[in-house]
C-alpha atoms as a PDB file:
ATOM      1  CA  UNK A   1     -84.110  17.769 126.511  1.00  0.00           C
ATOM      2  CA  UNK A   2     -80.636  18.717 126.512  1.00  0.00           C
ATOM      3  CA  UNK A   3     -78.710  19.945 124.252  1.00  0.00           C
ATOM      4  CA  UNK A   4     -75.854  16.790 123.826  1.00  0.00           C
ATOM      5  CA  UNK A   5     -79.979  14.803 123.627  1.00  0.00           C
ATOM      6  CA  UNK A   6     -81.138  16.736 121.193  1.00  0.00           C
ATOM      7  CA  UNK A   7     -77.997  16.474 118.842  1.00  0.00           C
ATOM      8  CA  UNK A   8     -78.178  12.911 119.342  1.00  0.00           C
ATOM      9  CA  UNK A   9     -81.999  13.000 118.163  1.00  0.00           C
ATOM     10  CA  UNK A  10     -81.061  14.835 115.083  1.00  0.00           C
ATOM     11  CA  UNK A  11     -78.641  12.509 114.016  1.00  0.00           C
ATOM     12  CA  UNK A  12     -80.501   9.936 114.697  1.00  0.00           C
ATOM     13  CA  UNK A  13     -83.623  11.247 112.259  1.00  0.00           C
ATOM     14  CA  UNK A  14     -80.927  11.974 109.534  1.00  0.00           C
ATOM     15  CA  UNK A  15     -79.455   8.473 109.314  1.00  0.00           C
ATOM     16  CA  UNK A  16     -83.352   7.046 109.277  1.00  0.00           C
ATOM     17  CA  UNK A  17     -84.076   9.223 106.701  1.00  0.00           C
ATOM     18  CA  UNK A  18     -81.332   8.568 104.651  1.00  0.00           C
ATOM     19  CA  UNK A  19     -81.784   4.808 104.975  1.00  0.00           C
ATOM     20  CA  UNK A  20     -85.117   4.961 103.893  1.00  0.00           C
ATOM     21  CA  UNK A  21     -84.329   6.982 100.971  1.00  0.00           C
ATOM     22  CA  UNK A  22     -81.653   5.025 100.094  1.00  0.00           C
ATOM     23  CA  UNK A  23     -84.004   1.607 100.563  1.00  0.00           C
ATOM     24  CA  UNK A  24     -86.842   3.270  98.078  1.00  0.00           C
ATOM     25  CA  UNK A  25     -84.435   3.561  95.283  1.00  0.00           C
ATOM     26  CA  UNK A  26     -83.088   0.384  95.625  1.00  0.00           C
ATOM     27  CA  UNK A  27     -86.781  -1.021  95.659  1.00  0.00           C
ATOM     28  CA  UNK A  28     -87.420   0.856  92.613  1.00  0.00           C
ATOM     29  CA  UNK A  29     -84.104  -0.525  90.678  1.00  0.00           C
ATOM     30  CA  UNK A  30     -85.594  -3.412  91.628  1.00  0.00           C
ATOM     31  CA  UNK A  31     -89.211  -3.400  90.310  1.00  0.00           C
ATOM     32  CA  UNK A  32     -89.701  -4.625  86.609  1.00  0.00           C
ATOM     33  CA  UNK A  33     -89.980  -2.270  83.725  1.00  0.00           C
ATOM     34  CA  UNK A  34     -93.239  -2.845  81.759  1.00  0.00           C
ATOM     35  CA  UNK A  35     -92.253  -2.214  78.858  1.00  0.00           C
ATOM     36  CA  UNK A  36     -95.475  -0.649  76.226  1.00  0.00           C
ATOM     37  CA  UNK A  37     -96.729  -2.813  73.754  1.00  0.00           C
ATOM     38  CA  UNK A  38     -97.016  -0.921  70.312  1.00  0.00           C
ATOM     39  CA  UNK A  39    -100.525  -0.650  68.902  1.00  0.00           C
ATOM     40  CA  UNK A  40    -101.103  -2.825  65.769  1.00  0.00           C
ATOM     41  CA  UNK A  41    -101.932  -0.554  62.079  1.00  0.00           C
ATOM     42  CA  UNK A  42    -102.871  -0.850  59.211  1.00  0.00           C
ATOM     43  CA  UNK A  43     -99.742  -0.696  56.950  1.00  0.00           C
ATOM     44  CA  UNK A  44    -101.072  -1.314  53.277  1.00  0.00           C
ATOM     45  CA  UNK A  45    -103.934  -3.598  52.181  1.00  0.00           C
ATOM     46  CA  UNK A  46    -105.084  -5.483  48.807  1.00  0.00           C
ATOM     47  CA  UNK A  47    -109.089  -4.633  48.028  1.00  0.00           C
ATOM     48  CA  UNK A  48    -111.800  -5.864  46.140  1.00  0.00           C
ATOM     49  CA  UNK A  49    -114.815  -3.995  45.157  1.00  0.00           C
ATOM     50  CA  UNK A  50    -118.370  -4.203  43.983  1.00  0.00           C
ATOM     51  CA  UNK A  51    -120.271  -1.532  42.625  1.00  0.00           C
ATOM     52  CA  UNK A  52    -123.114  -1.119  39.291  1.00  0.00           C
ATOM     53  CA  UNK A  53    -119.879  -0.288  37.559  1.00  0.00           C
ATOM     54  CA  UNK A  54    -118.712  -4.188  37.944  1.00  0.00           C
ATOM     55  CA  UNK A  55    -115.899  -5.067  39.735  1.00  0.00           C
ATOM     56  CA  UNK A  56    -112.676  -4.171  40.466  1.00  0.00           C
ATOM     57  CA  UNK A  57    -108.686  -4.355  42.316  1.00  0.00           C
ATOM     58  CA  UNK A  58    -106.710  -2.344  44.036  1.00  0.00           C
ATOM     59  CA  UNK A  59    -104.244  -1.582  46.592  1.00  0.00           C
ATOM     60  CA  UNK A  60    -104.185   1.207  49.486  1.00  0.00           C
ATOM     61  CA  UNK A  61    -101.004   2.621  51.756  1.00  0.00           C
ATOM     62  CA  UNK A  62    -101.498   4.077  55.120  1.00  0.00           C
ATOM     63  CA  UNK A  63     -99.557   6.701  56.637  1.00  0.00           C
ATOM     64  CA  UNK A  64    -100.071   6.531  60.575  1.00  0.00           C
ATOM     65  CA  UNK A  65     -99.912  10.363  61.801  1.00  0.00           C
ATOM     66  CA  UNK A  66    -101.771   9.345  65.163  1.00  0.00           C
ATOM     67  CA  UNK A  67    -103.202   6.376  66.915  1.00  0.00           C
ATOM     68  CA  UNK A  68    -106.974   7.384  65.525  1.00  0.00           C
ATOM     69  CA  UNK A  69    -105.763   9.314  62.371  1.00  0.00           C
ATOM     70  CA  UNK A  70    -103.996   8.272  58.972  1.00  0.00           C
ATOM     71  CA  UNK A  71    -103.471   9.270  55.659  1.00  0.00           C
ATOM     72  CA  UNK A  72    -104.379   6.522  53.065  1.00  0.00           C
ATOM     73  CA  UNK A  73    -103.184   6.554  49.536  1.00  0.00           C
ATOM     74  CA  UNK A  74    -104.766   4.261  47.087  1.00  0.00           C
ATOM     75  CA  UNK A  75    -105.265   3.134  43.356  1.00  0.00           C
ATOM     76  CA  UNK A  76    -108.056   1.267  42.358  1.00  0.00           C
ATOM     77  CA  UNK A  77    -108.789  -0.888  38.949  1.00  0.00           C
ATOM     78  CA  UNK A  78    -112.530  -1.330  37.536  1.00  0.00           C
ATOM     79  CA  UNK A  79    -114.318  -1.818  34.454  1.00  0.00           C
ATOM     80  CA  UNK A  80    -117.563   0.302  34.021  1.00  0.00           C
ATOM     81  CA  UNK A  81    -121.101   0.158  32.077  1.00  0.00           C
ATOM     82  CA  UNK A  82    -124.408   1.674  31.400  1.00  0.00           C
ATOM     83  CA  UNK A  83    -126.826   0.115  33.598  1.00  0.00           C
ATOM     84  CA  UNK A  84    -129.165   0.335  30.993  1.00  0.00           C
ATOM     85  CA  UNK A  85    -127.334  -1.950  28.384  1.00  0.00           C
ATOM     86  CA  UNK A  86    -127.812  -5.792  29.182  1.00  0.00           C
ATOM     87  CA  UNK A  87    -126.372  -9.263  27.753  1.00  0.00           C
ATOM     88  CA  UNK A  88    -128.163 -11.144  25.233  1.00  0.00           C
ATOM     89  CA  UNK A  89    -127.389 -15.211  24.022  1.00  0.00           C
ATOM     90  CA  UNK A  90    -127.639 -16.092  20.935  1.00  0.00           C
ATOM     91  CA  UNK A  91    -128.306 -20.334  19.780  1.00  0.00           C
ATOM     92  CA  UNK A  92    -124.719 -20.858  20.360  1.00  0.00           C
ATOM     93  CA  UNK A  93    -124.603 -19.339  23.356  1.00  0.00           C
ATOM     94  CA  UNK A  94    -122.234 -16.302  22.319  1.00  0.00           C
ATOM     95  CA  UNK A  95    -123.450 -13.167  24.149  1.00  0.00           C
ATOM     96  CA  UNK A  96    -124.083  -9.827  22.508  1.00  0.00           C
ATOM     97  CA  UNK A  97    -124.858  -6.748  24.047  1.00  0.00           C
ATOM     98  CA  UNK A  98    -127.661  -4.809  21.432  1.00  0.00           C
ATOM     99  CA  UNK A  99    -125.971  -1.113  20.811  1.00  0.00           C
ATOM    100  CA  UNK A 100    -122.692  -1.577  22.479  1.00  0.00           C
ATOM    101  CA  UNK A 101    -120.082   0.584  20.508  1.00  0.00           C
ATOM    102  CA  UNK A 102    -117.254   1.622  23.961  1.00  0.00           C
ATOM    103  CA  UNK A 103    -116.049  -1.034  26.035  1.00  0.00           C
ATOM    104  CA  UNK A 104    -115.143   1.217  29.253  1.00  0.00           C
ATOM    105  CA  UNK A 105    -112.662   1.274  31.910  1.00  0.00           C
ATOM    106  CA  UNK A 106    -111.710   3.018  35.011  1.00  0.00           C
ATOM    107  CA  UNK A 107    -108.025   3.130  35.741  1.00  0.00           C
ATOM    108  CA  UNK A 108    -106.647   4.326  37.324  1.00  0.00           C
ATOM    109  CA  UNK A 109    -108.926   5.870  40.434  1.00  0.00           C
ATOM    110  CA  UNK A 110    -106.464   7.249  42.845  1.00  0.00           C
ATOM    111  CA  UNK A 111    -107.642   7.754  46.291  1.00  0.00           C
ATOM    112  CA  UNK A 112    -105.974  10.530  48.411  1.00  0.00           C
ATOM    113  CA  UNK A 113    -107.416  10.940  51.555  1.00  0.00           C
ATOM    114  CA  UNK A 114    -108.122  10.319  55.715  1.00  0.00           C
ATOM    115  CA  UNK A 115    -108.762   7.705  57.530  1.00  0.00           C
ATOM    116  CA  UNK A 116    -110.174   8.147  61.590  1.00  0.00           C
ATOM    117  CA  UNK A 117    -110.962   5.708  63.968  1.00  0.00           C
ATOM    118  CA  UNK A 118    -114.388   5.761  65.941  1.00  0.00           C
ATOM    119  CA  UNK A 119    -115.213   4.878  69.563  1.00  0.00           C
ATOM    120  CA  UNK A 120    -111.795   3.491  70.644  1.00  0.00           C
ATOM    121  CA  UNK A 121    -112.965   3.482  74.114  1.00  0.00           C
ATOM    122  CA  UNK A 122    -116.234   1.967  73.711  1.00  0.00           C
ATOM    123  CA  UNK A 123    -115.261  -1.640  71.497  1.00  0.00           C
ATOM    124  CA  UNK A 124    -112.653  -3.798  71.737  1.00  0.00           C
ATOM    125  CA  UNK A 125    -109.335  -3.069  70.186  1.00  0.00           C
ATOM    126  CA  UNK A 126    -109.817  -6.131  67.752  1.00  0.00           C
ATOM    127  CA  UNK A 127    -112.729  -4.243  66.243  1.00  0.00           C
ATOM    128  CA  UNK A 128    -111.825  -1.075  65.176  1.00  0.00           C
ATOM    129  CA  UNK A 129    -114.643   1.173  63.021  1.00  0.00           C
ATOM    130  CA  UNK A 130    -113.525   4.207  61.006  1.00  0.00           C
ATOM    131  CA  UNK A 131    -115.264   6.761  58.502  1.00  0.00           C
ATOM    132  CA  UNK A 132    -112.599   7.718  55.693  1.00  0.00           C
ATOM    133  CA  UNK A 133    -113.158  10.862  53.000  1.00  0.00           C
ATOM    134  CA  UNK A 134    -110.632  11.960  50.398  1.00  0.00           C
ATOM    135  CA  UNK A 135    -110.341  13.370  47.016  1.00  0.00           C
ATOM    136  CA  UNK A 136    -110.454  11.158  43.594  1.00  0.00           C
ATOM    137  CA  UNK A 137    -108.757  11.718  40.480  1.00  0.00           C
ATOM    138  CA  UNK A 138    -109.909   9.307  37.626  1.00  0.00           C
ATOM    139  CA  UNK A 139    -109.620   8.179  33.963  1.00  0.00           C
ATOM    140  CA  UNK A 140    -111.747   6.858  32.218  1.00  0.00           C
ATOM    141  CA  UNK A 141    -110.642   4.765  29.470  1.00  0.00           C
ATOM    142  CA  UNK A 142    -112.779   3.338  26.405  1.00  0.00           C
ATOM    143  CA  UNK A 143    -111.939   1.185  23.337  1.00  0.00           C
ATOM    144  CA  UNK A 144    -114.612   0.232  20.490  1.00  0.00           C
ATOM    145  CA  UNK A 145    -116.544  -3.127  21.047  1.00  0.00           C
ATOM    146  CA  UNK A 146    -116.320  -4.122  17.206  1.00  0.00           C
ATOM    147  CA  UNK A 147    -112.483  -4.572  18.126  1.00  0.00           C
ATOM    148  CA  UNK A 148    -111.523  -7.677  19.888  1.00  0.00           C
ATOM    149  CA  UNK A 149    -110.484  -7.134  23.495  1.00  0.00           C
ATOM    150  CA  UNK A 150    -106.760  -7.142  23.247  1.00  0.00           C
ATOM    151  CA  UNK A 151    -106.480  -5.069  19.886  1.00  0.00           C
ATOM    152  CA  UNK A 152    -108.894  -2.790  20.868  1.00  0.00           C
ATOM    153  CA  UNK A 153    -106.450  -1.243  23.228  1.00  0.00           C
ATOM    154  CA  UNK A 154    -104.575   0.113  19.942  1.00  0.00           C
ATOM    155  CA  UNK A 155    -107.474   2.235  19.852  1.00  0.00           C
ATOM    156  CA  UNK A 156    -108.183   3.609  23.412  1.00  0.00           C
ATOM    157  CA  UNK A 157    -108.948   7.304  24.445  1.00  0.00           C
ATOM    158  CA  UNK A 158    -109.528   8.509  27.613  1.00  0.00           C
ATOM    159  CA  UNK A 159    -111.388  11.416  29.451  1.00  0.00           C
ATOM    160  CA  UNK A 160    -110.128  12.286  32.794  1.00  0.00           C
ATOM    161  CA  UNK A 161    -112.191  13.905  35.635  1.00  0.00           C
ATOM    162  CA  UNK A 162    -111.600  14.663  39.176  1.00  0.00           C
ATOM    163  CA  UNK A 163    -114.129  13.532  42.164  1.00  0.00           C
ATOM    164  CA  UNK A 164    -113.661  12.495  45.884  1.00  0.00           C
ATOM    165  CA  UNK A 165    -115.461   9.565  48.184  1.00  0.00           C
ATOM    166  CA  UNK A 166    -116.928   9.233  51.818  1.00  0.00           C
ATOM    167  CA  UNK A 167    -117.325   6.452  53.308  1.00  0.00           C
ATOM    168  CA  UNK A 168    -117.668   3.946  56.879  1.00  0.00           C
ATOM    169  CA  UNK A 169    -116.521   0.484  57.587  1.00  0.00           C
ATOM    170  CA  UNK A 170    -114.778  -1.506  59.892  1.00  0.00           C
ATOM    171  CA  UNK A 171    -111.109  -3.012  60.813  1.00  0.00           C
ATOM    172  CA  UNK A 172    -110.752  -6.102  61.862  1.00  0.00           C
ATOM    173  CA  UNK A 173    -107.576  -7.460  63.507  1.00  0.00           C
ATOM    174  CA  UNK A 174    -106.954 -11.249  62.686  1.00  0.00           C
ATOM    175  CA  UNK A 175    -103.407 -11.234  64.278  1.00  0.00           C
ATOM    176  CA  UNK A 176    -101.030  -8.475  65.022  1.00  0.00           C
ATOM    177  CA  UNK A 177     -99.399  -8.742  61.833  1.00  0.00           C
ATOM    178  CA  UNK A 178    -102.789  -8.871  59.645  1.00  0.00           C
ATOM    179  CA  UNK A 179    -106.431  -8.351  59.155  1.00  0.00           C
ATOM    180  CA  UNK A 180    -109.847  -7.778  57.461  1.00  0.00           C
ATOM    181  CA  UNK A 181    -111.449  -4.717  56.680  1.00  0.00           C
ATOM    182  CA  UNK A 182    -115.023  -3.675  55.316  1.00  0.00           C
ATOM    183  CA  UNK A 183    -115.444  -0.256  53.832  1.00  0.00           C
ATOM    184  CA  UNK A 184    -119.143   1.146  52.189  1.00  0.00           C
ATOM    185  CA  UNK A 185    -118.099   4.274  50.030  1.00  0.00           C
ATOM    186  CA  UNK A 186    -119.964   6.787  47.981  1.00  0.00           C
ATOM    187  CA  UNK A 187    -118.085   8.326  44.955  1.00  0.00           C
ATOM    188  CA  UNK A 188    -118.536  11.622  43.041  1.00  0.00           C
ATOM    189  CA  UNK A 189    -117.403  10.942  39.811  1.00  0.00           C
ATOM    190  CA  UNK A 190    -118.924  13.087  36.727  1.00  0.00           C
ATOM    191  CA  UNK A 191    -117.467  14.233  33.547  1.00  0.00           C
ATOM    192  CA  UNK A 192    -116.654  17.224  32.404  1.00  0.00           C
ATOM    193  CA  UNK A 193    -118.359  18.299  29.407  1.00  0.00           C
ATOM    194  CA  UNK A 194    -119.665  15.511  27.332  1.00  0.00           C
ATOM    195  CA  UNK A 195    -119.891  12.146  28.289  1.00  0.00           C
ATOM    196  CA  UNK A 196    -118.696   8.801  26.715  1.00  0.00           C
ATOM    197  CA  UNK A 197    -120.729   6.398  24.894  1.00  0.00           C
ATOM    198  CA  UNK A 198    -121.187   2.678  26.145  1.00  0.00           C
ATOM    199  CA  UNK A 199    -124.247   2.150  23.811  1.00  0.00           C
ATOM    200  CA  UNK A 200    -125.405   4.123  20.771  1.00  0.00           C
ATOM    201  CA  UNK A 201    -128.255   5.566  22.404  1.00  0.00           C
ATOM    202  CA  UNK A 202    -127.121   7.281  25.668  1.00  0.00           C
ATOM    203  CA  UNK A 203    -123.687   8.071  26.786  1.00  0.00           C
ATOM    204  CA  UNK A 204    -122.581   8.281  30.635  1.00  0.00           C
ATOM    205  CA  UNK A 205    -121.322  11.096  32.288  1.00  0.00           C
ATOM    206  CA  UNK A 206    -121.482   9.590  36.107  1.00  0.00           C
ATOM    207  CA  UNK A 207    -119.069   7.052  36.904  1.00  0.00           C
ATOM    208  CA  UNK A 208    -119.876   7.608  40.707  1.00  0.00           C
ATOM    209  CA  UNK A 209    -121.926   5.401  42.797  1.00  0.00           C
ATOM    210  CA  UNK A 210    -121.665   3.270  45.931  1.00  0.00           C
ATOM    211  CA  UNK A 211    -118.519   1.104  46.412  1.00  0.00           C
ATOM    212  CA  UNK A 212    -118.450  -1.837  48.636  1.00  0.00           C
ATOM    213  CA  UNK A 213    -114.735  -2.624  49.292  1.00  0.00           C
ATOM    214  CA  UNK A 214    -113.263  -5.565  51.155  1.00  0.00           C
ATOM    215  CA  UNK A 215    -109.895  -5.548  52.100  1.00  0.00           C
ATOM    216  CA  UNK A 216    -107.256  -7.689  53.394  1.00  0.00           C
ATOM    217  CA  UNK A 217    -105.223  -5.566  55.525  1.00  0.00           C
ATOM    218  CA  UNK A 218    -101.308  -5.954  56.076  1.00  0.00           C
ATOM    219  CA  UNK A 219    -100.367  -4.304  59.828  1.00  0.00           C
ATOM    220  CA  UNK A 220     -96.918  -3.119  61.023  1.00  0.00           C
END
């Protein structure tokens, strides 16, 4: 080849490479941008729960630190008895509870703890389960049963204890803006020192117990 060939050759490879360049970043202006559709979460919920205690309401906020992982703050409402007091009827159909002398109350229990998401990979994203733990600061209020409800309060006292909960459930997404969640929990919640009198023969020192907790979740 000679040399005025070969110069031609060169500029010939130069102009095809620069078209082709030139053609792949016009193709690639071109293409659509798929833009990432955010991940539904949980952004605060109302609950219900069930436990020997009774039941109860409350209300829990999440804190999203990563896509399996949040922090969940919570305060929960519940009333609270001696499973071995019962009801009685008398012929008029009033009830009365032989030996009550403490009507008792559990307000607030504030729930500080984690919440992680399980098998992501394995179910679909509608379903999401989760184990949750945290730490549980409680008081526990009681007014005397020979006071009506409502004045009673006038004479409330309150012992205060500190416990913490572990627990599994499940998410479930109803829409992206809401959904329904399931949560089994066991709480450690014992007294310090003595414990507090729902009937005159026994008093109660463990408020703990398993917690079934339904939810109705608000996502962001």
């Amino acid at each position: 080849i000679s040399a005025d060939n070969m110069k031609k050759l060169i500029i010939l490879t130069l102009f095809l490479a620069l078209a082709v360049s030139a053609y792949s970043q016009t193709d690639d202006t071109l293409k659509p941008k798929l833009k990432r559709v955010k991940e539904p979460q949980n952004n605060w919920s109302m609950n219900l729960t069930f436990s020997d205690n009774g039941f109860g309401l409350g209300a829990t906020k999440y804190f999203n630190v990563s896509r399996d992982i949040s922090i969940q703050t919570g305060i929960l409402f519940s009333g609270a008895k001696d499973d071995r007091e019962f009801e009685q009827y008398d012929f008029f159909g009033n009830s009365v509870t032989p030996f009550k002398v403490n009507r008792l109350f559990m307000f607030p229990i504030l729930n500080i703890g984690m919440q992680y998401r399980l098998f992501r990979d394995d179910v679909t994203s509608d379903m999401r389960p989760f184990i949750n733990f945290g730490v549980s600061p409680a008081a526990i209020v009681y007014t005397p049963y020979n006071e009506s409800f409502f004045s009673s309060f006038k004479y409330a006292k309150a012992k205060y204890t500190l416990g913490g909960y572990a627990g599994v459930g499940l998410d479930y997404m109803t829409s992206r803006t809401s959904g329904l969640s399931f949560n089994l929990r066991y709480y450690y919640l014992k007294l310090f020192g003595e414990g507090i009198q729902s009937i005159s023969t026994a008093e109660i020192k463990n408020f703990g117990g398993i917690y079934f907790i339904f939810s109705y979740n608000f996502v962001k």
